[in-house]
Protein backbone atom coordinates (compact mmCIF):
# COMPACT_ATOMS: atom_id res chain seq x y z
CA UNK A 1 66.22 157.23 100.49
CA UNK A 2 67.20 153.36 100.31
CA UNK A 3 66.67 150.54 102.23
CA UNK A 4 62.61 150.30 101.05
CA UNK A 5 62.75 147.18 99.98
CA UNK A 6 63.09 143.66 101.42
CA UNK A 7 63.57 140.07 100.62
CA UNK A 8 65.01 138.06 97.61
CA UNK A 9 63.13 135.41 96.20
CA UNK A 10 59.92 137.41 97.59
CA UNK A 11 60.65 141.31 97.55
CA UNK A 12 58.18 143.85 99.15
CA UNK A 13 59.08 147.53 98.49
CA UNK A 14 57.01 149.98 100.31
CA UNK A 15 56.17 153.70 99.91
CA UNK A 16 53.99 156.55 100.84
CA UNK A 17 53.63 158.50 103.43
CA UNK A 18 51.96 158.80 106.97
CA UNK A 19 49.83 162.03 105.48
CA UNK A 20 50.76 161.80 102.15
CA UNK A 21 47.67 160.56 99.87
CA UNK A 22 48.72 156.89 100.01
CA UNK A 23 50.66 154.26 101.13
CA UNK A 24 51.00 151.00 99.22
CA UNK A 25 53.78 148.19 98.06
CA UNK A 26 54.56 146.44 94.73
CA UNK A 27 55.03 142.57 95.45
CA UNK A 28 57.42 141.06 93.22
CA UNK A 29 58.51 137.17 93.14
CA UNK A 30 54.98 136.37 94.23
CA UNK A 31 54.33 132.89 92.42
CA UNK A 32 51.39 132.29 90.16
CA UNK A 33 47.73 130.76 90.36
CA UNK A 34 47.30 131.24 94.31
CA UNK A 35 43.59 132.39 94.70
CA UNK A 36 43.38 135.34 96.89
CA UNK A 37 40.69 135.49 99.87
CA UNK A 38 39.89 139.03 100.30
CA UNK A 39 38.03 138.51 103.00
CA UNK A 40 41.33 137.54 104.84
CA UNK A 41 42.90 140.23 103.93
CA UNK A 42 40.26 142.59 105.14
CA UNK A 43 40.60 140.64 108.44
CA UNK A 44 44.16 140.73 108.67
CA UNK A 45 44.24 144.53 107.78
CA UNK A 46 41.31 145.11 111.04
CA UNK A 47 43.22 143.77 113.07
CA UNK A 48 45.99 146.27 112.56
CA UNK A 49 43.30 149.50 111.60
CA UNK A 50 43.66 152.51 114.27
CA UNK A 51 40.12 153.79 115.52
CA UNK A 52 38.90 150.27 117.21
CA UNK A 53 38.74 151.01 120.55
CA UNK A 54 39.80 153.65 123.33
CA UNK A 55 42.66 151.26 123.75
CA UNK A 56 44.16 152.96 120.37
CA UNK A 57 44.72 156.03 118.80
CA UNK A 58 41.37 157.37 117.39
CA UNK A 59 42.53 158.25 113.77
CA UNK A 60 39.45 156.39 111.62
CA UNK A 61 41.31 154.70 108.46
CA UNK A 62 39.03 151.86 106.24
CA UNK A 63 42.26 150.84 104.86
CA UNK A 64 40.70 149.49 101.47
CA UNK A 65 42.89 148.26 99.44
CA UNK A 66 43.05 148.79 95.80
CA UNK A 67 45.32 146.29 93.88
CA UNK A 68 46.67 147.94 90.17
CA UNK A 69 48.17 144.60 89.09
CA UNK A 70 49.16 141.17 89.29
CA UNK A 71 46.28 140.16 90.32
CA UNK A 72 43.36 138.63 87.46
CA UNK A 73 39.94 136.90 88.49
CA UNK A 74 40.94 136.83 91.95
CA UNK A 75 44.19 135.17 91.53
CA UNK A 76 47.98 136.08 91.15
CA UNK A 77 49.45 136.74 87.77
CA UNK A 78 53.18 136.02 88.86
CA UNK A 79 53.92 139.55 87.73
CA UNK A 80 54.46 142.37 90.12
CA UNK A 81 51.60 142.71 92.66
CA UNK A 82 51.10 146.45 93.21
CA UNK A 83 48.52 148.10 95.52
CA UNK A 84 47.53 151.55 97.54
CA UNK A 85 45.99 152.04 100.22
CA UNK A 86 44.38 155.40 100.56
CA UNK A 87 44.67 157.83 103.89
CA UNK A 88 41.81 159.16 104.37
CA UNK A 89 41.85 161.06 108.16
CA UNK A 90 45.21 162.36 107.93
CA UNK A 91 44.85 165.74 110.19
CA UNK A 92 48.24 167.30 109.66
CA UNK A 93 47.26 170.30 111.50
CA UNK A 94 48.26 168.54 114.27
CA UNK A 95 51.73 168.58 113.60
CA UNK A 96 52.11 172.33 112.83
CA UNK A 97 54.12 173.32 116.12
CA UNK A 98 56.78 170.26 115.29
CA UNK A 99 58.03 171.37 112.14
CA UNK A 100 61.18 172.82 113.59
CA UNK A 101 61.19 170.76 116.76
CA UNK A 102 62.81 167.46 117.62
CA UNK A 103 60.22 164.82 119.46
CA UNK A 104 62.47 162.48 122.26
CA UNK A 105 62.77 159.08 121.31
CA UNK A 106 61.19 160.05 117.52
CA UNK A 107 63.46 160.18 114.56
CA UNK A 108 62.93 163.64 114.11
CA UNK A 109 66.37 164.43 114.81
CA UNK A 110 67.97 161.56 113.06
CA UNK A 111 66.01 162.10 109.64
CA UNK A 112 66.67 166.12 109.46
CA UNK A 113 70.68 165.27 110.51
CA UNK A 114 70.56 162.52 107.46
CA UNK A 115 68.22 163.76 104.98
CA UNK A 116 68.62 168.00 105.68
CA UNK A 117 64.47 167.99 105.04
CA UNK A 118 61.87 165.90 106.98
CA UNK A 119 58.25 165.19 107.12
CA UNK A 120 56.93 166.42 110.50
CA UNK A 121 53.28 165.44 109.38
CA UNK A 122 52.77 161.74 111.87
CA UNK A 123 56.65 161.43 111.26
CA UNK A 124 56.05 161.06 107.20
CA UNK A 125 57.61 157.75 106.31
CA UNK A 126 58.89 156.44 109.79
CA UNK A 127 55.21 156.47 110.44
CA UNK A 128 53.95 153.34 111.65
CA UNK A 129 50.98 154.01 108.76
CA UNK A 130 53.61 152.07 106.61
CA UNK A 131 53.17 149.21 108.11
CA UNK A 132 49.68 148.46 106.55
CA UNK A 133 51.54 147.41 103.11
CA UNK A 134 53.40 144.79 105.44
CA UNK A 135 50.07 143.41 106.34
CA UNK A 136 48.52 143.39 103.15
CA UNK A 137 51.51 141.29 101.89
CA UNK A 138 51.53 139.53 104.72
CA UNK A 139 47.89 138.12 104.06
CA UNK A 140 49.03 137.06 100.72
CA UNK A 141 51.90 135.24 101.69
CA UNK A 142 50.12 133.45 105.03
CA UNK A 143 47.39 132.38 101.88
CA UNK A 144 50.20 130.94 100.16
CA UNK A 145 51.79 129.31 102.98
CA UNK A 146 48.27 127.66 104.09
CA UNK A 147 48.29 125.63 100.83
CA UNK A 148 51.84 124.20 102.70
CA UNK A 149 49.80 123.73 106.00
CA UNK A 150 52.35 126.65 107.80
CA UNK A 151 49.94 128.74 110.06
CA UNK A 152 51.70 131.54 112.19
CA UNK A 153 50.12 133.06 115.09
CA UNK A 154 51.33 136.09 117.37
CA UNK A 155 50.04 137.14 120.64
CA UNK A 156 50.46 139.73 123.28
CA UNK A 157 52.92 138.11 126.38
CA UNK A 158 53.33 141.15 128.19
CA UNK A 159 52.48 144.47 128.27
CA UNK A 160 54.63 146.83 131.09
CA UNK A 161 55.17 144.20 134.37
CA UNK A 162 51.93 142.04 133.39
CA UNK A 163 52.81 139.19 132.47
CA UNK A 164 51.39 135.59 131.16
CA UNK A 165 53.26 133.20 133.54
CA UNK A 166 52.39 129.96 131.37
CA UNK A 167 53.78 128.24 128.63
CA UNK A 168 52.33 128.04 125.53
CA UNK A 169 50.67 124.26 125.39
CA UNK A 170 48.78 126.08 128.35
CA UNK A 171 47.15 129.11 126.05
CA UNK A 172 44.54 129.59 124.91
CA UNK A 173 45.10 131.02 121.46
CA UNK A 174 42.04 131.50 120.51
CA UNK A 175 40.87 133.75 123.33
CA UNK A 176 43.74 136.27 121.75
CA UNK A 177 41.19 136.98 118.83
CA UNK A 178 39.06 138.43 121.07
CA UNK A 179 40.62 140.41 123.55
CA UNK A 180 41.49 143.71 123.14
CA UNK A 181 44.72 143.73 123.85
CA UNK A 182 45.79 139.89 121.67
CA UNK A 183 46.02 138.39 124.98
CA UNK A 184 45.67 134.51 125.17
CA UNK A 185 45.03 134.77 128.90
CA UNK A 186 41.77 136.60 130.15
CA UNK A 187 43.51 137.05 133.60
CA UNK A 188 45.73 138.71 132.35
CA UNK A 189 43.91 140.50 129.28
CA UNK A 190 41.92 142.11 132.32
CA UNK A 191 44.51 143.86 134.15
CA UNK A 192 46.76 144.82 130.45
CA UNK A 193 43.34 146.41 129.61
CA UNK A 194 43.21 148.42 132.39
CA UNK A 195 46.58 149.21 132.86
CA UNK A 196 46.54 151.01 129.06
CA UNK A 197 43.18 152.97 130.39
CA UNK A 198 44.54 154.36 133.13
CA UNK A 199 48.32 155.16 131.40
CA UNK A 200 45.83 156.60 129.15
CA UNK A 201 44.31 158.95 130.91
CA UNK A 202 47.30 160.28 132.79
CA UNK A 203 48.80 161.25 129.47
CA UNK A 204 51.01 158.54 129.42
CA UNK A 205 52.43 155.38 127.62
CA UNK A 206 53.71 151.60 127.67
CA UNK A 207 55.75 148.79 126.03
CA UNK A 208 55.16 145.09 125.71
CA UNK A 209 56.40 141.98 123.96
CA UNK A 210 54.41 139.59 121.43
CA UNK A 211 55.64 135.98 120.95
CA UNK A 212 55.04 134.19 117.85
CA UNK A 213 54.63 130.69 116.89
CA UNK A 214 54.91 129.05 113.33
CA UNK A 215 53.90 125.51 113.40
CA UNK A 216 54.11 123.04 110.07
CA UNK A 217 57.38 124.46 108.69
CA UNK A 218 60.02 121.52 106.95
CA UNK A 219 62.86 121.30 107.57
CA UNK A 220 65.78 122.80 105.59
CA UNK A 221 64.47 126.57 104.91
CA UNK A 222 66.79 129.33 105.58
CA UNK A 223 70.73 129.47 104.49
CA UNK A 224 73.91 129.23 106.09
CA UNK A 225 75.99 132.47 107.06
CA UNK A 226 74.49 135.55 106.32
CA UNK A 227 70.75 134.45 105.61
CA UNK A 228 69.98 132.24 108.66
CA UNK A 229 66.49 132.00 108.47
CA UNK A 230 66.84 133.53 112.43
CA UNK A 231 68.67 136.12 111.07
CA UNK A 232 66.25 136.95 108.41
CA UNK A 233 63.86 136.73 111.05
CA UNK A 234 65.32 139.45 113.51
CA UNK A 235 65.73 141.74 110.57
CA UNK A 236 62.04 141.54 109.50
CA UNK A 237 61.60 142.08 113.59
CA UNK A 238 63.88 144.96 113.77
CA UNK A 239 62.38 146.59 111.01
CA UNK A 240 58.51 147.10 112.87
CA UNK A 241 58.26 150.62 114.38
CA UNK A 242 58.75 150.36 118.33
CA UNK A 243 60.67 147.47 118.27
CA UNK A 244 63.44 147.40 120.40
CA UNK A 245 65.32 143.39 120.90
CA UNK A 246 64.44 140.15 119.35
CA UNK A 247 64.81 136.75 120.54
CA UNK A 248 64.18 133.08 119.44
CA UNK A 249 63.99 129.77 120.91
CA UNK A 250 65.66 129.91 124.56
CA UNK A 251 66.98 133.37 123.40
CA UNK A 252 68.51 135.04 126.63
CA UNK A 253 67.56 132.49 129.28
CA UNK A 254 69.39 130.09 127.75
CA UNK A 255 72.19 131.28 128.82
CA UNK A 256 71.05 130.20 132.20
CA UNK A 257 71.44 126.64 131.44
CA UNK A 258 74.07 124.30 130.75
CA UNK A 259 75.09 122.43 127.83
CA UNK A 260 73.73 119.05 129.06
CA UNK A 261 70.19 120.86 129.64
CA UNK A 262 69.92 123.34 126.99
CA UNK A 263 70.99 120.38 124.00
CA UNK A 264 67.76 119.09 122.39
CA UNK A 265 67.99 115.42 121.65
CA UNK A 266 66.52 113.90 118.38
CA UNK A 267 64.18 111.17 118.33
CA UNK A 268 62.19 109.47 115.44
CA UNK A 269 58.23 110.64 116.22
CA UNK A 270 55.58 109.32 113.64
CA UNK A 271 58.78 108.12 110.99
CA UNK A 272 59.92 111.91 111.17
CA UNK A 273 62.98 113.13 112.95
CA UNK A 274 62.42 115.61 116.15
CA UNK A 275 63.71 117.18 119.43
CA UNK A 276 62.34 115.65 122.65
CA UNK A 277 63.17 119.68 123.64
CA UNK A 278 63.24 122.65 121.41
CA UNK A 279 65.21 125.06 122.92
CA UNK A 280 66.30 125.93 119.63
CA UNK A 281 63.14 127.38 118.43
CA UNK A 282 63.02 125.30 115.48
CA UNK A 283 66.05 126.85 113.78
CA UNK A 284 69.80 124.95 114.03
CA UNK A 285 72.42 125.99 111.88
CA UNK A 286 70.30 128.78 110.54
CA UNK A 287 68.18 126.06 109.10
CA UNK A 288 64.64 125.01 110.16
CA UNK A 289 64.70 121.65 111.81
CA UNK A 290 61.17 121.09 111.28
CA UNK A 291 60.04 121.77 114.79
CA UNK A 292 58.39 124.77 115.91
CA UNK A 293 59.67 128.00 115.35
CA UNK A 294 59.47 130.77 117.90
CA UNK A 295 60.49 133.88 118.70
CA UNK A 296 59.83 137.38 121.00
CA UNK A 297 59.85 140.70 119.63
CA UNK A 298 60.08 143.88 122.43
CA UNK A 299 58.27 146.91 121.81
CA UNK A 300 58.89 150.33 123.61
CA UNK A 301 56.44 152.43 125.22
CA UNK A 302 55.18 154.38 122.68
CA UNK A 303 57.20 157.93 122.29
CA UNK A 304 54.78 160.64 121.63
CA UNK A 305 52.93 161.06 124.93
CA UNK A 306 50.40 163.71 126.44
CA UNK A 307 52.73 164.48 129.38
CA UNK A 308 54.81 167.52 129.04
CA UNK A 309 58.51 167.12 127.82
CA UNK A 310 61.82 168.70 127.14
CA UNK A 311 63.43 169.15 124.02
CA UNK A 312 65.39 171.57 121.68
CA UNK A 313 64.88 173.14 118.28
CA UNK A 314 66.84 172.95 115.20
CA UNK A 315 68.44 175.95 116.48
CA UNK A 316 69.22 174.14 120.00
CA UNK A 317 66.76 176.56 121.54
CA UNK A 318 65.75 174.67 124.55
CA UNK A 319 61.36 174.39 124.85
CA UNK A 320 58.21 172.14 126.54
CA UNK A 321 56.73 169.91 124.19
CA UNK A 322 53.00 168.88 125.04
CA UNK A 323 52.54 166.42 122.23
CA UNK A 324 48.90 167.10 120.05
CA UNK A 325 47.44 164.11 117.45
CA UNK A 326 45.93 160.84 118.16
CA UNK A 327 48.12 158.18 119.38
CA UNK A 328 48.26 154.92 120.80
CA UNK A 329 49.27 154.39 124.77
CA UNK A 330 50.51 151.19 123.82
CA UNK A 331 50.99 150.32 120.07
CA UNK A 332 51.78 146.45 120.87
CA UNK A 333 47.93 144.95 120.39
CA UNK A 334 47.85 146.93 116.70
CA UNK A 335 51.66 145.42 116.16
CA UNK A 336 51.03 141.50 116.03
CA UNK A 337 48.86 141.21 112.83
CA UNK A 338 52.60 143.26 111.63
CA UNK A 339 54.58 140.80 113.43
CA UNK A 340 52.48 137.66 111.85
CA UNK A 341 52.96 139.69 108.51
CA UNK A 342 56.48 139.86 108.93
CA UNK A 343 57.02 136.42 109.92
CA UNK A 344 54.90 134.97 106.34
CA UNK A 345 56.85 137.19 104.02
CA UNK A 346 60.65 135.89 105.70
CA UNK A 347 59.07 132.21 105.36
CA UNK A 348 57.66 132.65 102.24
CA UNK A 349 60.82 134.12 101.17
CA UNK A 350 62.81 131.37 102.48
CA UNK A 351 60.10 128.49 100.94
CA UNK A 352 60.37 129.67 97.40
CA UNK A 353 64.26 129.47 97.51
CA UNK A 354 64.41 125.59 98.19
């Protein structure tokens, strides 16, 4: 299997498995002498853990992480950072009626047509259980990028038809720490909330979008062609279990407007150049202009549901599949530490190629 790895300048390869004994990542490219803040990391890594509240699946992971190298008196070596993260509540009994079904909207199908052999245990490696190396590299790169005063934040915009109707200079990011659900808006947080209960209880799942927001960025990261930072960006997007489009700046409204409207006009602010509008979402050219950066990622509703479905064997036998395990109704609120993870390692990336 390819495609495990990601980046240039900054490279993250993954592996393990979703009920395998580990999952973990070797960092390589990370620069030397940045002191590490575990208690970040332990933060960031929360934020993503399953088991938190009935809003999530139930499975009860500490996700400790246990660094093997590149990493001396709390600080980076500038060799390869490698770590594991152990599972400890796999129940892969769960799975036992799946290994010769296909699960709609899973990759099930796609992995046994590619590969001839899959994982059925929590869908192996297109688990979303991956996705805790992303964080944990993530948390060093954000720690990096603080020392350049670039802070990224992520927060739940919608989840099904509820939506925050405000713009961001409105929000209050903040509150998005401490709802449930990442939401900025308690309105709204409210009704999300209940909305996942009760989609919950019927058996039943949703989708949602987060938006993020990197603030402090210079101007000139990213490069022309095929590695516009944007592009880099919708990759590292694309990549996240669930996700389903990407946009930045005005993305798909912006084709709404005209020319003479959508245009964002520079102006000299504080002796620095800057858009009196930034409908380009901080990226022109495939370059960062300095001005924010920001982008939506879609999720869909989350595939393995409680509800009885249809699907067919690897012998096309037709049968009803009542789906066992713990899963979340609506992955988004676990997905934007992963989003804000995603976004530090493509700027990171980007930062240590000027």
């Amino acid at each position: 299997m390819a495609g495990n790895s990601f980046g240039k300048a900054l490279v993250l390869t993954t592996f393990g498995e979703s009920h395998g004994p580990c999952v973990g990542g070797v960092i390589d490219g990370f620069p030397a002498g940045v002191v590490i803040d575990y208690n970040h990391l332990e933060l960031q890594l929360s934020r993503r853990r399953p088991g938190q509240s009935k809003l999530v699946s139930t499975r009860q992971e500490q996700d400790k992480v246990e660094f093997l190298s590149g990493i001396y008196k709390n600080k980076t070596l500038g060799t390869p950072i490698s770590f594991i993260v152990n599972n400890t509540d796999a129940k892969s009994s769960d799975y036992d009626n799946l290994s010769d079904l296909y699960r709609p909207s899973h990759s099930d199908y796609t992995y046994a047509m590619k590969y001839g052999f899959r994982d059925e245990r929590g869908g192996g490696r297109s688990s979303a259980r991956e996705t805790v190396a992303r964080v944990v590299t993530g948390s060093l790169a954000r720690q990096f990028l603080f020392k350049h005063n670039i802070e990224i934040t992520a927060f739940v915009r919608s989840i099904g038809d509820i939506e925050i109707n405000k713009k961001n200079e409105e929000l209050n990011l903040e509150f998005a720490r401490e709802s449930q659900v990442c939401c900025p808006d308690p309105e709204a947080s409210e009704k999300m909330m209940s909305y996942i209960e009760n989609l919950r209880d019927e058996g039943d799942s949703t989708g949602g979008i987060i938006e993020c927001i990197i603030k402090g960025v210079i101007p000139g990261l990213g490069e022309p062609v095929f590695d516009k930072l944007h592009a880099d960006l919708g990759k590292a997007m694309l990549s996240i279990n669930a996700v389903k489009g990407f946009e930045y700046g005005s993305g798909f409204e912006g084709t709404k407007m005209v020319g003479s409207q959508h245009n964002d006009p520079f102006v000299m602010e504080k002796n620095k150049v800057a858009t009196l509008t930034n409908y380009s979402g901080g990226i022109q050219g495939g370059i960062s202009n300095g001005m924010d950066i920001y982008f939506k990622v879609a999720f869909k509703p989350t595939p393995t549901i409680k509800k009885e479905q249809i699907t067919i064997d690897k012998n096309g036998q037709t049968h009803k599949l009542v789906a066992q395990g713990r899963h979340d109704p609506c992955v988004v609120p676990r997905a934007v530490p992963v989003v804000e993870s995603m976004a530090a390692i493509v700027i990171m990336d980007h930062f240590l190629r000027i």
